[in-house]
Every structure is written in C-alpha cells, then in structure tokens.
N, C-alpha and C. Protein backbone atom coordinates (compact mmCIF):
# COMPACT_ATOMS: atom_id res chain seq x y z
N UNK A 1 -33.76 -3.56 -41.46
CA UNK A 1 -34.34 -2.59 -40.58
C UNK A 1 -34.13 -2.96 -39.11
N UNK A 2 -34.52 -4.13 -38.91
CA UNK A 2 -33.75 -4.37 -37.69
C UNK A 2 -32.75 -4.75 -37.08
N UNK A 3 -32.39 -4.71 -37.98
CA UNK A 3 -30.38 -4.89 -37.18
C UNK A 3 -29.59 -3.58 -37.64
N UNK A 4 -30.46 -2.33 -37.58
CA UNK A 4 -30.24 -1.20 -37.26
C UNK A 4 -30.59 -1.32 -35.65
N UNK A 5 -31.63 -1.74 -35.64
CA UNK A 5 -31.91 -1.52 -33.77
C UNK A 5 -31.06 -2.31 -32.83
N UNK A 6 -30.38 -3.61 -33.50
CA UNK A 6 -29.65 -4.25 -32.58
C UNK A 6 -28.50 -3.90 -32.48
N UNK A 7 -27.79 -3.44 -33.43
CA UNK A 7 -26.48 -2.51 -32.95
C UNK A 7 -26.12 -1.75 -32.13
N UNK A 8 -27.14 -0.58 -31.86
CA UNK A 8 -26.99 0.04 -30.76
C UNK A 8 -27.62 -0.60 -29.08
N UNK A 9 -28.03 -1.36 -29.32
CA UNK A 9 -28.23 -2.47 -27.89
C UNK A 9 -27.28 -2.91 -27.75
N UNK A 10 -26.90 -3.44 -28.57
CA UNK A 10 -26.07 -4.86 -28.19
C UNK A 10 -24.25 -3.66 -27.75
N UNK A 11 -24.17 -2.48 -28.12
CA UNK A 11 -23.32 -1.53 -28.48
C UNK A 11 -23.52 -1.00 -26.59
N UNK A 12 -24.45 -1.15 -26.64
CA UNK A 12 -24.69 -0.45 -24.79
C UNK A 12 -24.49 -1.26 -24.03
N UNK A 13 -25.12 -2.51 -23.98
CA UNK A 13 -25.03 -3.86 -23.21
C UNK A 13 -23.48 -4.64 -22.82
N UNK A 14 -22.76 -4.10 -24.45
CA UNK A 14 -21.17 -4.56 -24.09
C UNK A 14 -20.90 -3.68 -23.05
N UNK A 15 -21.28 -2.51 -23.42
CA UNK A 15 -20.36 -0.92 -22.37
C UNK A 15 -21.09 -1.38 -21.48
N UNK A 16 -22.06 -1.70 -20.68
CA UNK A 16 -22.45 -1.16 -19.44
C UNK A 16 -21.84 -2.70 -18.43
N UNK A 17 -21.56 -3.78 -19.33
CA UNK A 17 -20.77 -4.71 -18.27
C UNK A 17 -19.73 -5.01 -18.33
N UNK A 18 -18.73 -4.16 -19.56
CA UNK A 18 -17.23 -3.60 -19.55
C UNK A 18 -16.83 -3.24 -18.15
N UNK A 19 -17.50 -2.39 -17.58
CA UNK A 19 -17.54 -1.22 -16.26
C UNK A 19 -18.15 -2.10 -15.22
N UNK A 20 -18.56 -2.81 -14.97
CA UNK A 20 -19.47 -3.08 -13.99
C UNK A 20 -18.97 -4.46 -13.39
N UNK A 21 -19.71 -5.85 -14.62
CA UNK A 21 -19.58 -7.15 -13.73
C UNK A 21 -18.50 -7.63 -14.48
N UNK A 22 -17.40 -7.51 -15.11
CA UNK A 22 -16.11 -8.25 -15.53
C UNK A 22 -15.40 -7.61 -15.15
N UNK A 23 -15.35 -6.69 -13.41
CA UNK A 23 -13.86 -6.32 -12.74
C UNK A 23 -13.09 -7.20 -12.84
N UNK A 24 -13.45 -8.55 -12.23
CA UNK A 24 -12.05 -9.30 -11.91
C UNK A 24 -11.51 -9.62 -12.80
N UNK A 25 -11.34 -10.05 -14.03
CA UNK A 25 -11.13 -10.42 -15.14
C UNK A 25 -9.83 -9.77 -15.67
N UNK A 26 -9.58 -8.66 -15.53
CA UNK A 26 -8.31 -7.63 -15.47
C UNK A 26 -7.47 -7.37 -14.68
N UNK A 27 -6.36 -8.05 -14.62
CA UNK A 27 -5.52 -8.35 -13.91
C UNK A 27 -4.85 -6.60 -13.46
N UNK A 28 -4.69 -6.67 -11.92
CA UNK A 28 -4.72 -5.54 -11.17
C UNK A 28 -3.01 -6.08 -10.82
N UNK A 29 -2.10 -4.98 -10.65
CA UNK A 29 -0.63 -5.52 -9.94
C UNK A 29 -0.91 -4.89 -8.56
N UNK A 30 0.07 -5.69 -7.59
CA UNK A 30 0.23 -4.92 -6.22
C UNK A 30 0.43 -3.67 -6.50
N UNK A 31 0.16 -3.18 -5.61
CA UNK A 31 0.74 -1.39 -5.20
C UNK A 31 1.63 -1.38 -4.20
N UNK A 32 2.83 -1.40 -3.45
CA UNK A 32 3.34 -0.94 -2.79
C UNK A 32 3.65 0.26 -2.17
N UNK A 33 3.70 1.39 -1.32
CA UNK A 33 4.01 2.59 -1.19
C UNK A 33 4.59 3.12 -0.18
N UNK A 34 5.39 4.04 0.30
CA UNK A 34 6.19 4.45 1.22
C UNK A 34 7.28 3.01 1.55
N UNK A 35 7.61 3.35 2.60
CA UNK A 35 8.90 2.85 3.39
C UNK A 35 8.04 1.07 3.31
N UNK A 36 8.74 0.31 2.56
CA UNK A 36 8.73 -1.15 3.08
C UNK A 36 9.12 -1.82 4.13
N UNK A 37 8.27 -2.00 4.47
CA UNK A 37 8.45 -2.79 6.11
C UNK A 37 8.54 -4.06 6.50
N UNK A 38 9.44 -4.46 6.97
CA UNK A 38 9.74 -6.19 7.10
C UNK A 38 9.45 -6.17 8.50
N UNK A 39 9.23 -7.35 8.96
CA UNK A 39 9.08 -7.50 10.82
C UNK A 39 10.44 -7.76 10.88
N UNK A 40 10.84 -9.03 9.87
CA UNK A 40 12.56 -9.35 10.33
C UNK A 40 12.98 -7.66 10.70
N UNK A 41 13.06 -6.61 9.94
CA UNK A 41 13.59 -5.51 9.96
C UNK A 41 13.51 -4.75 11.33
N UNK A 42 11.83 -4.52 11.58
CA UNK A 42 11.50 -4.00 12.36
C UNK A 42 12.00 -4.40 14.00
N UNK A 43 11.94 -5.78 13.77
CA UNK A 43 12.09 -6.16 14.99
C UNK A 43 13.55 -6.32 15.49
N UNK A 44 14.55 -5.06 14.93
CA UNK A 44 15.53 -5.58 15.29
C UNK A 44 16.00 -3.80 15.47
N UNK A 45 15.03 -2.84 15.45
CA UNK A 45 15.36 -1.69 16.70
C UNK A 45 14.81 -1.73 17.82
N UNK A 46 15.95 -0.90 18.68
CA UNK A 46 15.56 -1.05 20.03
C UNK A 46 15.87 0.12 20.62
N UNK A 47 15.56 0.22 21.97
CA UNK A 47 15.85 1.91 22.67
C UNK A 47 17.34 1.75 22.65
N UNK A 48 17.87 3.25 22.84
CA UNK A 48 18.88 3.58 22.73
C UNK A 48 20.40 3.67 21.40
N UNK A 49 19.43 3.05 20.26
CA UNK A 49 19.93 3.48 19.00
C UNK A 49 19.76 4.50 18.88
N UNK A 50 20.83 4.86 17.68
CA UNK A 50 21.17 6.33 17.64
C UNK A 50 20.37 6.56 16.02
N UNK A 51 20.15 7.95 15.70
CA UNK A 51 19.08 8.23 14.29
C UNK A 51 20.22 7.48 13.40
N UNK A 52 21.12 7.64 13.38
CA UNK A 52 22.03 6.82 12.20
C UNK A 52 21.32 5.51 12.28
N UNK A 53 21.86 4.57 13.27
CA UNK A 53 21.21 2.93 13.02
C UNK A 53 20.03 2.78 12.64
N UNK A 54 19.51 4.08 12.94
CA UNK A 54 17.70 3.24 12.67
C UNK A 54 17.55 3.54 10.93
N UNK A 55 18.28 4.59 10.91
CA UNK A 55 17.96 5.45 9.78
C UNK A 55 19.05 3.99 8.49
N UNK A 56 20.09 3.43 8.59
CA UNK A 56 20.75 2.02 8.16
C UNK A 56 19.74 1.23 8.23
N UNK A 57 18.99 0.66 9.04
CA UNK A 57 18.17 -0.50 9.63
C UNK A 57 16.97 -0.56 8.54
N UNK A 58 16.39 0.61 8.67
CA UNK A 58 14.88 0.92 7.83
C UNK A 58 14.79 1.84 7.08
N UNK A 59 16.00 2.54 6.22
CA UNK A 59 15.88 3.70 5.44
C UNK A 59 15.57 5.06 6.07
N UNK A 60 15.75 5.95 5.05
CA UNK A 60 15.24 7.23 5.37
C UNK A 60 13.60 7.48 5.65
N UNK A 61 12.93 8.01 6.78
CA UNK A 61 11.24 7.88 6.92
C UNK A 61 10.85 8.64 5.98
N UNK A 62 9.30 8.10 5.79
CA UNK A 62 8.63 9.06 5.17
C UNK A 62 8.47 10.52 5.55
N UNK A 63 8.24 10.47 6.97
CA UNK A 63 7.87 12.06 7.20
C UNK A 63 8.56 12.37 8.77
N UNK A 64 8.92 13.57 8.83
CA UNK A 64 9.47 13.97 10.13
C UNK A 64 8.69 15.14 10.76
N UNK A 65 8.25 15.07 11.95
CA UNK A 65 7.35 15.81 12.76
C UNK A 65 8.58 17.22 12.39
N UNK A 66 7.71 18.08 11.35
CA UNK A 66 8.35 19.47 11.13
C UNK A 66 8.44 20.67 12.38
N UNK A 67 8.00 20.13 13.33
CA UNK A 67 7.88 21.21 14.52
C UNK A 67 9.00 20.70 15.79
N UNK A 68 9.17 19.26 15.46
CA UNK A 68 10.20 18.90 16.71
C UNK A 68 10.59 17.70 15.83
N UNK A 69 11.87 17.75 16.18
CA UNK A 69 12.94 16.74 14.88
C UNK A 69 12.64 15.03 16.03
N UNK A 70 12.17 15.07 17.02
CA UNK A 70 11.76 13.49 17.75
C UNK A 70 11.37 12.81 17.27
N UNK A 71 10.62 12.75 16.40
CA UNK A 71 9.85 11.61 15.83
C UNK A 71 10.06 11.39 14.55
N UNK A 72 10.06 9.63 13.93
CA UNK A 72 9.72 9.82 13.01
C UNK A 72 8.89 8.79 12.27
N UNK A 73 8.45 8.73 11.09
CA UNK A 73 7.19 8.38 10.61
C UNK A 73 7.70 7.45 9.49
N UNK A 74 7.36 5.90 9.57
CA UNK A 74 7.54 4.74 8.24
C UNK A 74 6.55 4.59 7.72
N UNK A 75 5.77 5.21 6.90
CA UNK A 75 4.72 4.58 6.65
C UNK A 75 5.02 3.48 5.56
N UNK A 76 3.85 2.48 5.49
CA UNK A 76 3.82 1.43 4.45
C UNK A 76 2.75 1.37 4.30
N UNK A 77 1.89 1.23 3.21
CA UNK A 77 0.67 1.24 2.36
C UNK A 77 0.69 0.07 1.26
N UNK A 78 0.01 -0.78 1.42
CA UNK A 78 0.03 -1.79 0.11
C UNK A 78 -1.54 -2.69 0.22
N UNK A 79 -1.28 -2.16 -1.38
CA UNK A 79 -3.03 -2.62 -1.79
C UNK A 79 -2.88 -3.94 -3.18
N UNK A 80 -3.32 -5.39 -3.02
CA UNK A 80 -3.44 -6.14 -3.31
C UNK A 80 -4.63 -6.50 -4.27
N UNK A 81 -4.00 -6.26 -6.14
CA UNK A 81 -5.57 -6.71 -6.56
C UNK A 81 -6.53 -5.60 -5.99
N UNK A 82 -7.44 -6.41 -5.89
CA UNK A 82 -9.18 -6.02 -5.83
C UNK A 82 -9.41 -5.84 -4.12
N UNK A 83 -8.34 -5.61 -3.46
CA UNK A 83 -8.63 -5.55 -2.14
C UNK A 83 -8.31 -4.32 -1.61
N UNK A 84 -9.06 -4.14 0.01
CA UNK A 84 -8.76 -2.83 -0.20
C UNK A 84 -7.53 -2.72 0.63
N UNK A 85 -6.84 -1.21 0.58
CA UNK A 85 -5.13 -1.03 0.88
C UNK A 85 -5.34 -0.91 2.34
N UNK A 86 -3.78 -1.57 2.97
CA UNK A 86 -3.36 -1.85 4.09
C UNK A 86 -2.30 -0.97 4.40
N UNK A 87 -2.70 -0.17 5.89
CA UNK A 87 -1.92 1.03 6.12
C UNK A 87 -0.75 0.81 7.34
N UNK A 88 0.27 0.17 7.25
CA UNK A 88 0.80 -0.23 8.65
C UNK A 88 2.25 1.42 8.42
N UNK A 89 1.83 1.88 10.19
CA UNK A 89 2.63 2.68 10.31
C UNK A 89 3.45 2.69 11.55
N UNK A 90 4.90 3.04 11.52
CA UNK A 90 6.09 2.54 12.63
C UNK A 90 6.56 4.06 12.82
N UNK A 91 6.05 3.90 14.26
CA UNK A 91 6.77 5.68 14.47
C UNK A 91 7.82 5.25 15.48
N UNK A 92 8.91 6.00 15.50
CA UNK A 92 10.24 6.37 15.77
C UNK A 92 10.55 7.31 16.91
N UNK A 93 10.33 7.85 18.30
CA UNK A 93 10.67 8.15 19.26
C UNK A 93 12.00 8.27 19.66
N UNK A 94 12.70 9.95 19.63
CA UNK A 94 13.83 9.91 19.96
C UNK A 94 14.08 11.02 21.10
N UNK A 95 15.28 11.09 21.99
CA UNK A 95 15.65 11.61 23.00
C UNK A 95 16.06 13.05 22.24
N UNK A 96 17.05 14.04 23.49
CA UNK A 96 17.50 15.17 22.91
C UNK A 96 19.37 14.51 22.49
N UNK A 97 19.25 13.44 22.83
CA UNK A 97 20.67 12.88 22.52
C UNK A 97 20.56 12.31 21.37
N UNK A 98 19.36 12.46 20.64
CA UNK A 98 19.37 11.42 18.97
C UNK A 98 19.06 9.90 19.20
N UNK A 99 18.94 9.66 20.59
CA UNK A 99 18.54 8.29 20.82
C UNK A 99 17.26 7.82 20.94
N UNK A 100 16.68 6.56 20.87
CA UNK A 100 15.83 5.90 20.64
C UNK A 100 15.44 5.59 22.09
N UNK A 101 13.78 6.46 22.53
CA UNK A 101 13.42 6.34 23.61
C UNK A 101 11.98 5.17 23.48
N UNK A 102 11.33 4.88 22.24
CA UNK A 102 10.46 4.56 22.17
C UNK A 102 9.92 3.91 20.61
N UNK A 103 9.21 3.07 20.43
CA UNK A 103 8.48 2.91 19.10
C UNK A 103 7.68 2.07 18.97
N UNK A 104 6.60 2.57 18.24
CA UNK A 104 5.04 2.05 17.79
C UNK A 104 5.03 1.86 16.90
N UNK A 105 4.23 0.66 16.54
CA UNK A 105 3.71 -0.12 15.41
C UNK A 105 2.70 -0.26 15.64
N UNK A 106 1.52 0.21 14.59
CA UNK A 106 0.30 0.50 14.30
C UNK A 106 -0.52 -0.90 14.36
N UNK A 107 -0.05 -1.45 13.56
CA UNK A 107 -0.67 -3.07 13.47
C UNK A 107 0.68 -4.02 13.05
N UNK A 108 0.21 -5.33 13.66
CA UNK A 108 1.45 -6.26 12.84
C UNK A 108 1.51 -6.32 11.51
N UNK A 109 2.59 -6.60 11.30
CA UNK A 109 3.15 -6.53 9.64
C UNK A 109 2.98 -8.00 9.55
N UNK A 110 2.23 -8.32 8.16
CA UNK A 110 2.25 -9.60 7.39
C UNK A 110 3.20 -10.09 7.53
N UNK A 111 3.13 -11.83 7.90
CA UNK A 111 4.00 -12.74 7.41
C UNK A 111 4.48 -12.98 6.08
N UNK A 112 5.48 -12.85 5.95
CA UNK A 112 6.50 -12.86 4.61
C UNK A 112 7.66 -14.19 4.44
N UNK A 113 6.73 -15.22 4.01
CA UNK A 113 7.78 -16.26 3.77
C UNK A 113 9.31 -16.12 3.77
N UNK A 114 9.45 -15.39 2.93
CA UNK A 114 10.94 -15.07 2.18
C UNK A 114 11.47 -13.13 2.83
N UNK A 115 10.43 -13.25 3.58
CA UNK A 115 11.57 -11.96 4.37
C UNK A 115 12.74 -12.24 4.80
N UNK A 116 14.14 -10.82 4.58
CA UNK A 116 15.27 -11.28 5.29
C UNK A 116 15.89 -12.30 3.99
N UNK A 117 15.27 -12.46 2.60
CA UNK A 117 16.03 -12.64 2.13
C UNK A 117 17.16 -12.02 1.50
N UNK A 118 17.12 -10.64 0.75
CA UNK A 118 17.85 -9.51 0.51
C UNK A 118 19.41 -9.11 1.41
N UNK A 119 18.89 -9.87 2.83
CA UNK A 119 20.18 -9.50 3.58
C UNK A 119 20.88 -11.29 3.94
N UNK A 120 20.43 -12.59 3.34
CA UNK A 120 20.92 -13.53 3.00
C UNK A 120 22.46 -13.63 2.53
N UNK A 121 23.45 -14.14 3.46
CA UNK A 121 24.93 -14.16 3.01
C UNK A 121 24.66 -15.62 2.41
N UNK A 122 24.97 -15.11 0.69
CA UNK A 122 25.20 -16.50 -0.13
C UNK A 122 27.37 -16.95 -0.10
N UNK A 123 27.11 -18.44 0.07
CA UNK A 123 28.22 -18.99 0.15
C UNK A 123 28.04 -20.26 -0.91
N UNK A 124 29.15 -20.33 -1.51
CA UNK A 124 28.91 -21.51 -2.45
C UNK A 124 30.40 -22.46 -2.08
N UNK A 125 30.52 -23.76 -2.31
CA UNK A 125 31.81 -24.28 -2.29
C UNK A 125 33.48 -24.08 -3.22
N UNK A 126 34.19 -23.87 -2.65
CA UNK A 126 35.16 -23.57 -3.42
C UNK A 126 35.53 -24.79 -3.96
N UNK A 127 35.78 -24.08 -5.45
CA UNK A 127 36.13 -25.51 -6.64
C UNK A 127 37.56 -25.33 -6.88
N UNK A 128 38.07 -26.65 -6.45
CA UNK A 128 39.47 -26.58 -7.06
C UNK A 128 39.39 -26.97 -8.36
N UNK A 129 40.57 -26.31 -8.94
CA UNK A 129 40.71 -26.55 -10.40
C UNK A 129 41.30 -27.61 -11.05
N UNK A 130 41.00 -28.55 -11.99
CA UNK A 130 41.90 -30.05 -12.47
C UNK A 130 42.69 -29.33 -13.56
N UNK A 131 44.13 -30.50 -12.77
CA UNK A 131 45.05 -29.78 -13.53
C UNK A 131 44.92 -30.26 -14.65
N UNK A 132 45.46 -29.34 -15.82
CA UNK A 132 45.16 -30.17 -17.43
C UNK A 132 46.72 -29.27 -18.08
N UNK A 133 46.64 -30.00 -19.24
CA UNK A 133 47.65 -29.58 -20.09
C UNK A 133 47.45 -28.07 -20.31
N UNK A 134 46.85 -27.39 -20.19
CA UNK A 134 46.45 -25.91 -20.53
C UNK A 134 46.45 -25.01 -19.08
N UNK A 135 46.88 -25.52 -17.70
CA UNK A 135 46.75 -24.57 -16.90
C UNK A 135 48.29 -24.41 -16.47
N UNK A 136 48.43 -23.32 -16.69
CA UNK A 136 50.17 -22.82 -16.41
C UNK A 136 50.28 -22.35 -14.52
C-alpha cells in the first residue's frame, strides 16, 4: 500500500530536478552565428579598399542597408555553454566610388590563440629520394 504512494513522489521529485538543478550536467556545444570574425582579419581593412577586398578579406555581410547600398553589416553572435551570447558587430562604410570611407567595431573581438591559422602557408622539407635498385 505504500509503495503505491512512493512512486508517484519519487516519479515528481526526479521530473522537477531533471528541469531545474542538474543544468550543468548536459553538455551544451558552442553556437556560432553570422559572419566569423577574427581581429587578425579585421584588422587588416582599411579606408580606401574597394567592396571587392573587403568583401575577399571578411566574406559576404550579413546585411546591407536596403535603402542605400553604403554600408555594410558583419554580424557575429556566439554563445558559449551556459553563458549568455556575445554580439560583436563590424559595420562597413563606403564612398559613391565603392570605397572604404570608414569602419566600426562594436566591441573588441576575443583573443584567439590560434587565429590566422586557416590562412597559415604550410612548408615542409624537400626529401630527396635514395637511390635503390628499383628507382629507374
């Protein structure tokens, strides 16, 4: 008779700290979103680039001011785990010549150990070959 009554306790008590106090316990992945932003990257436009270089440099933007083609918009959004998301945004300032009159960065972009690796020129040593009975 009574372990009819403890079933449904013990049946609520699991559920109500499923939801509640064992968040961390469940492993959460990064989120990344929009345009990824490197400082190595960033910090290497300047005025008077043309929309091509910037557009090579840092990809295509997220968003372009639909009323005047001047500006344009990188956003980057990335939320870590149990923390809350980080909004860094790089706007793009251009002339009537397509050139680069200006640009803002919202907040600094995280230090990234290993930024700038992706554009890393790997070189390895050239191996000469021993000659053997088998190389013609």
């Amino acid at each position: 008779m009574q372990l009819k009554n403890v079933f449904p306790i013990l049946f609520l008590a699991l559920g109500l700290t499923a939801c509640s106090s064992v968040q961390k316990v469940v492993y959460r992945i990064d989120v990344p979103q929009g345009n990824y932003l490197e400082e190595v990257q960033v910090a290497k436009v300047q005025k008077g680039m043309t929309k091509e270089q910037v557009q090579y440099l840092l990809g295509t933007p997220v968003l372009e001011n639909p009323f005047n083609d001047s500006s344009w918009y990188y956003v980057f959004m990335q939320q870590k785990a149990y923390q809350a998301p980080e909004q860094y945004t790089f706007t793009v300032n251009f002339d009537k010549q397509n050139k680069v009159t200006d640009f803002i960065l919202s907040k600094a972009l995280p230090k990234d150990p290993k930024a700038g690796v992706n554009n890393t020129i790997i070189s390895t040593k050239k191996v000469q070959p021993k000659g053997s009975l088998f190389n013609w």
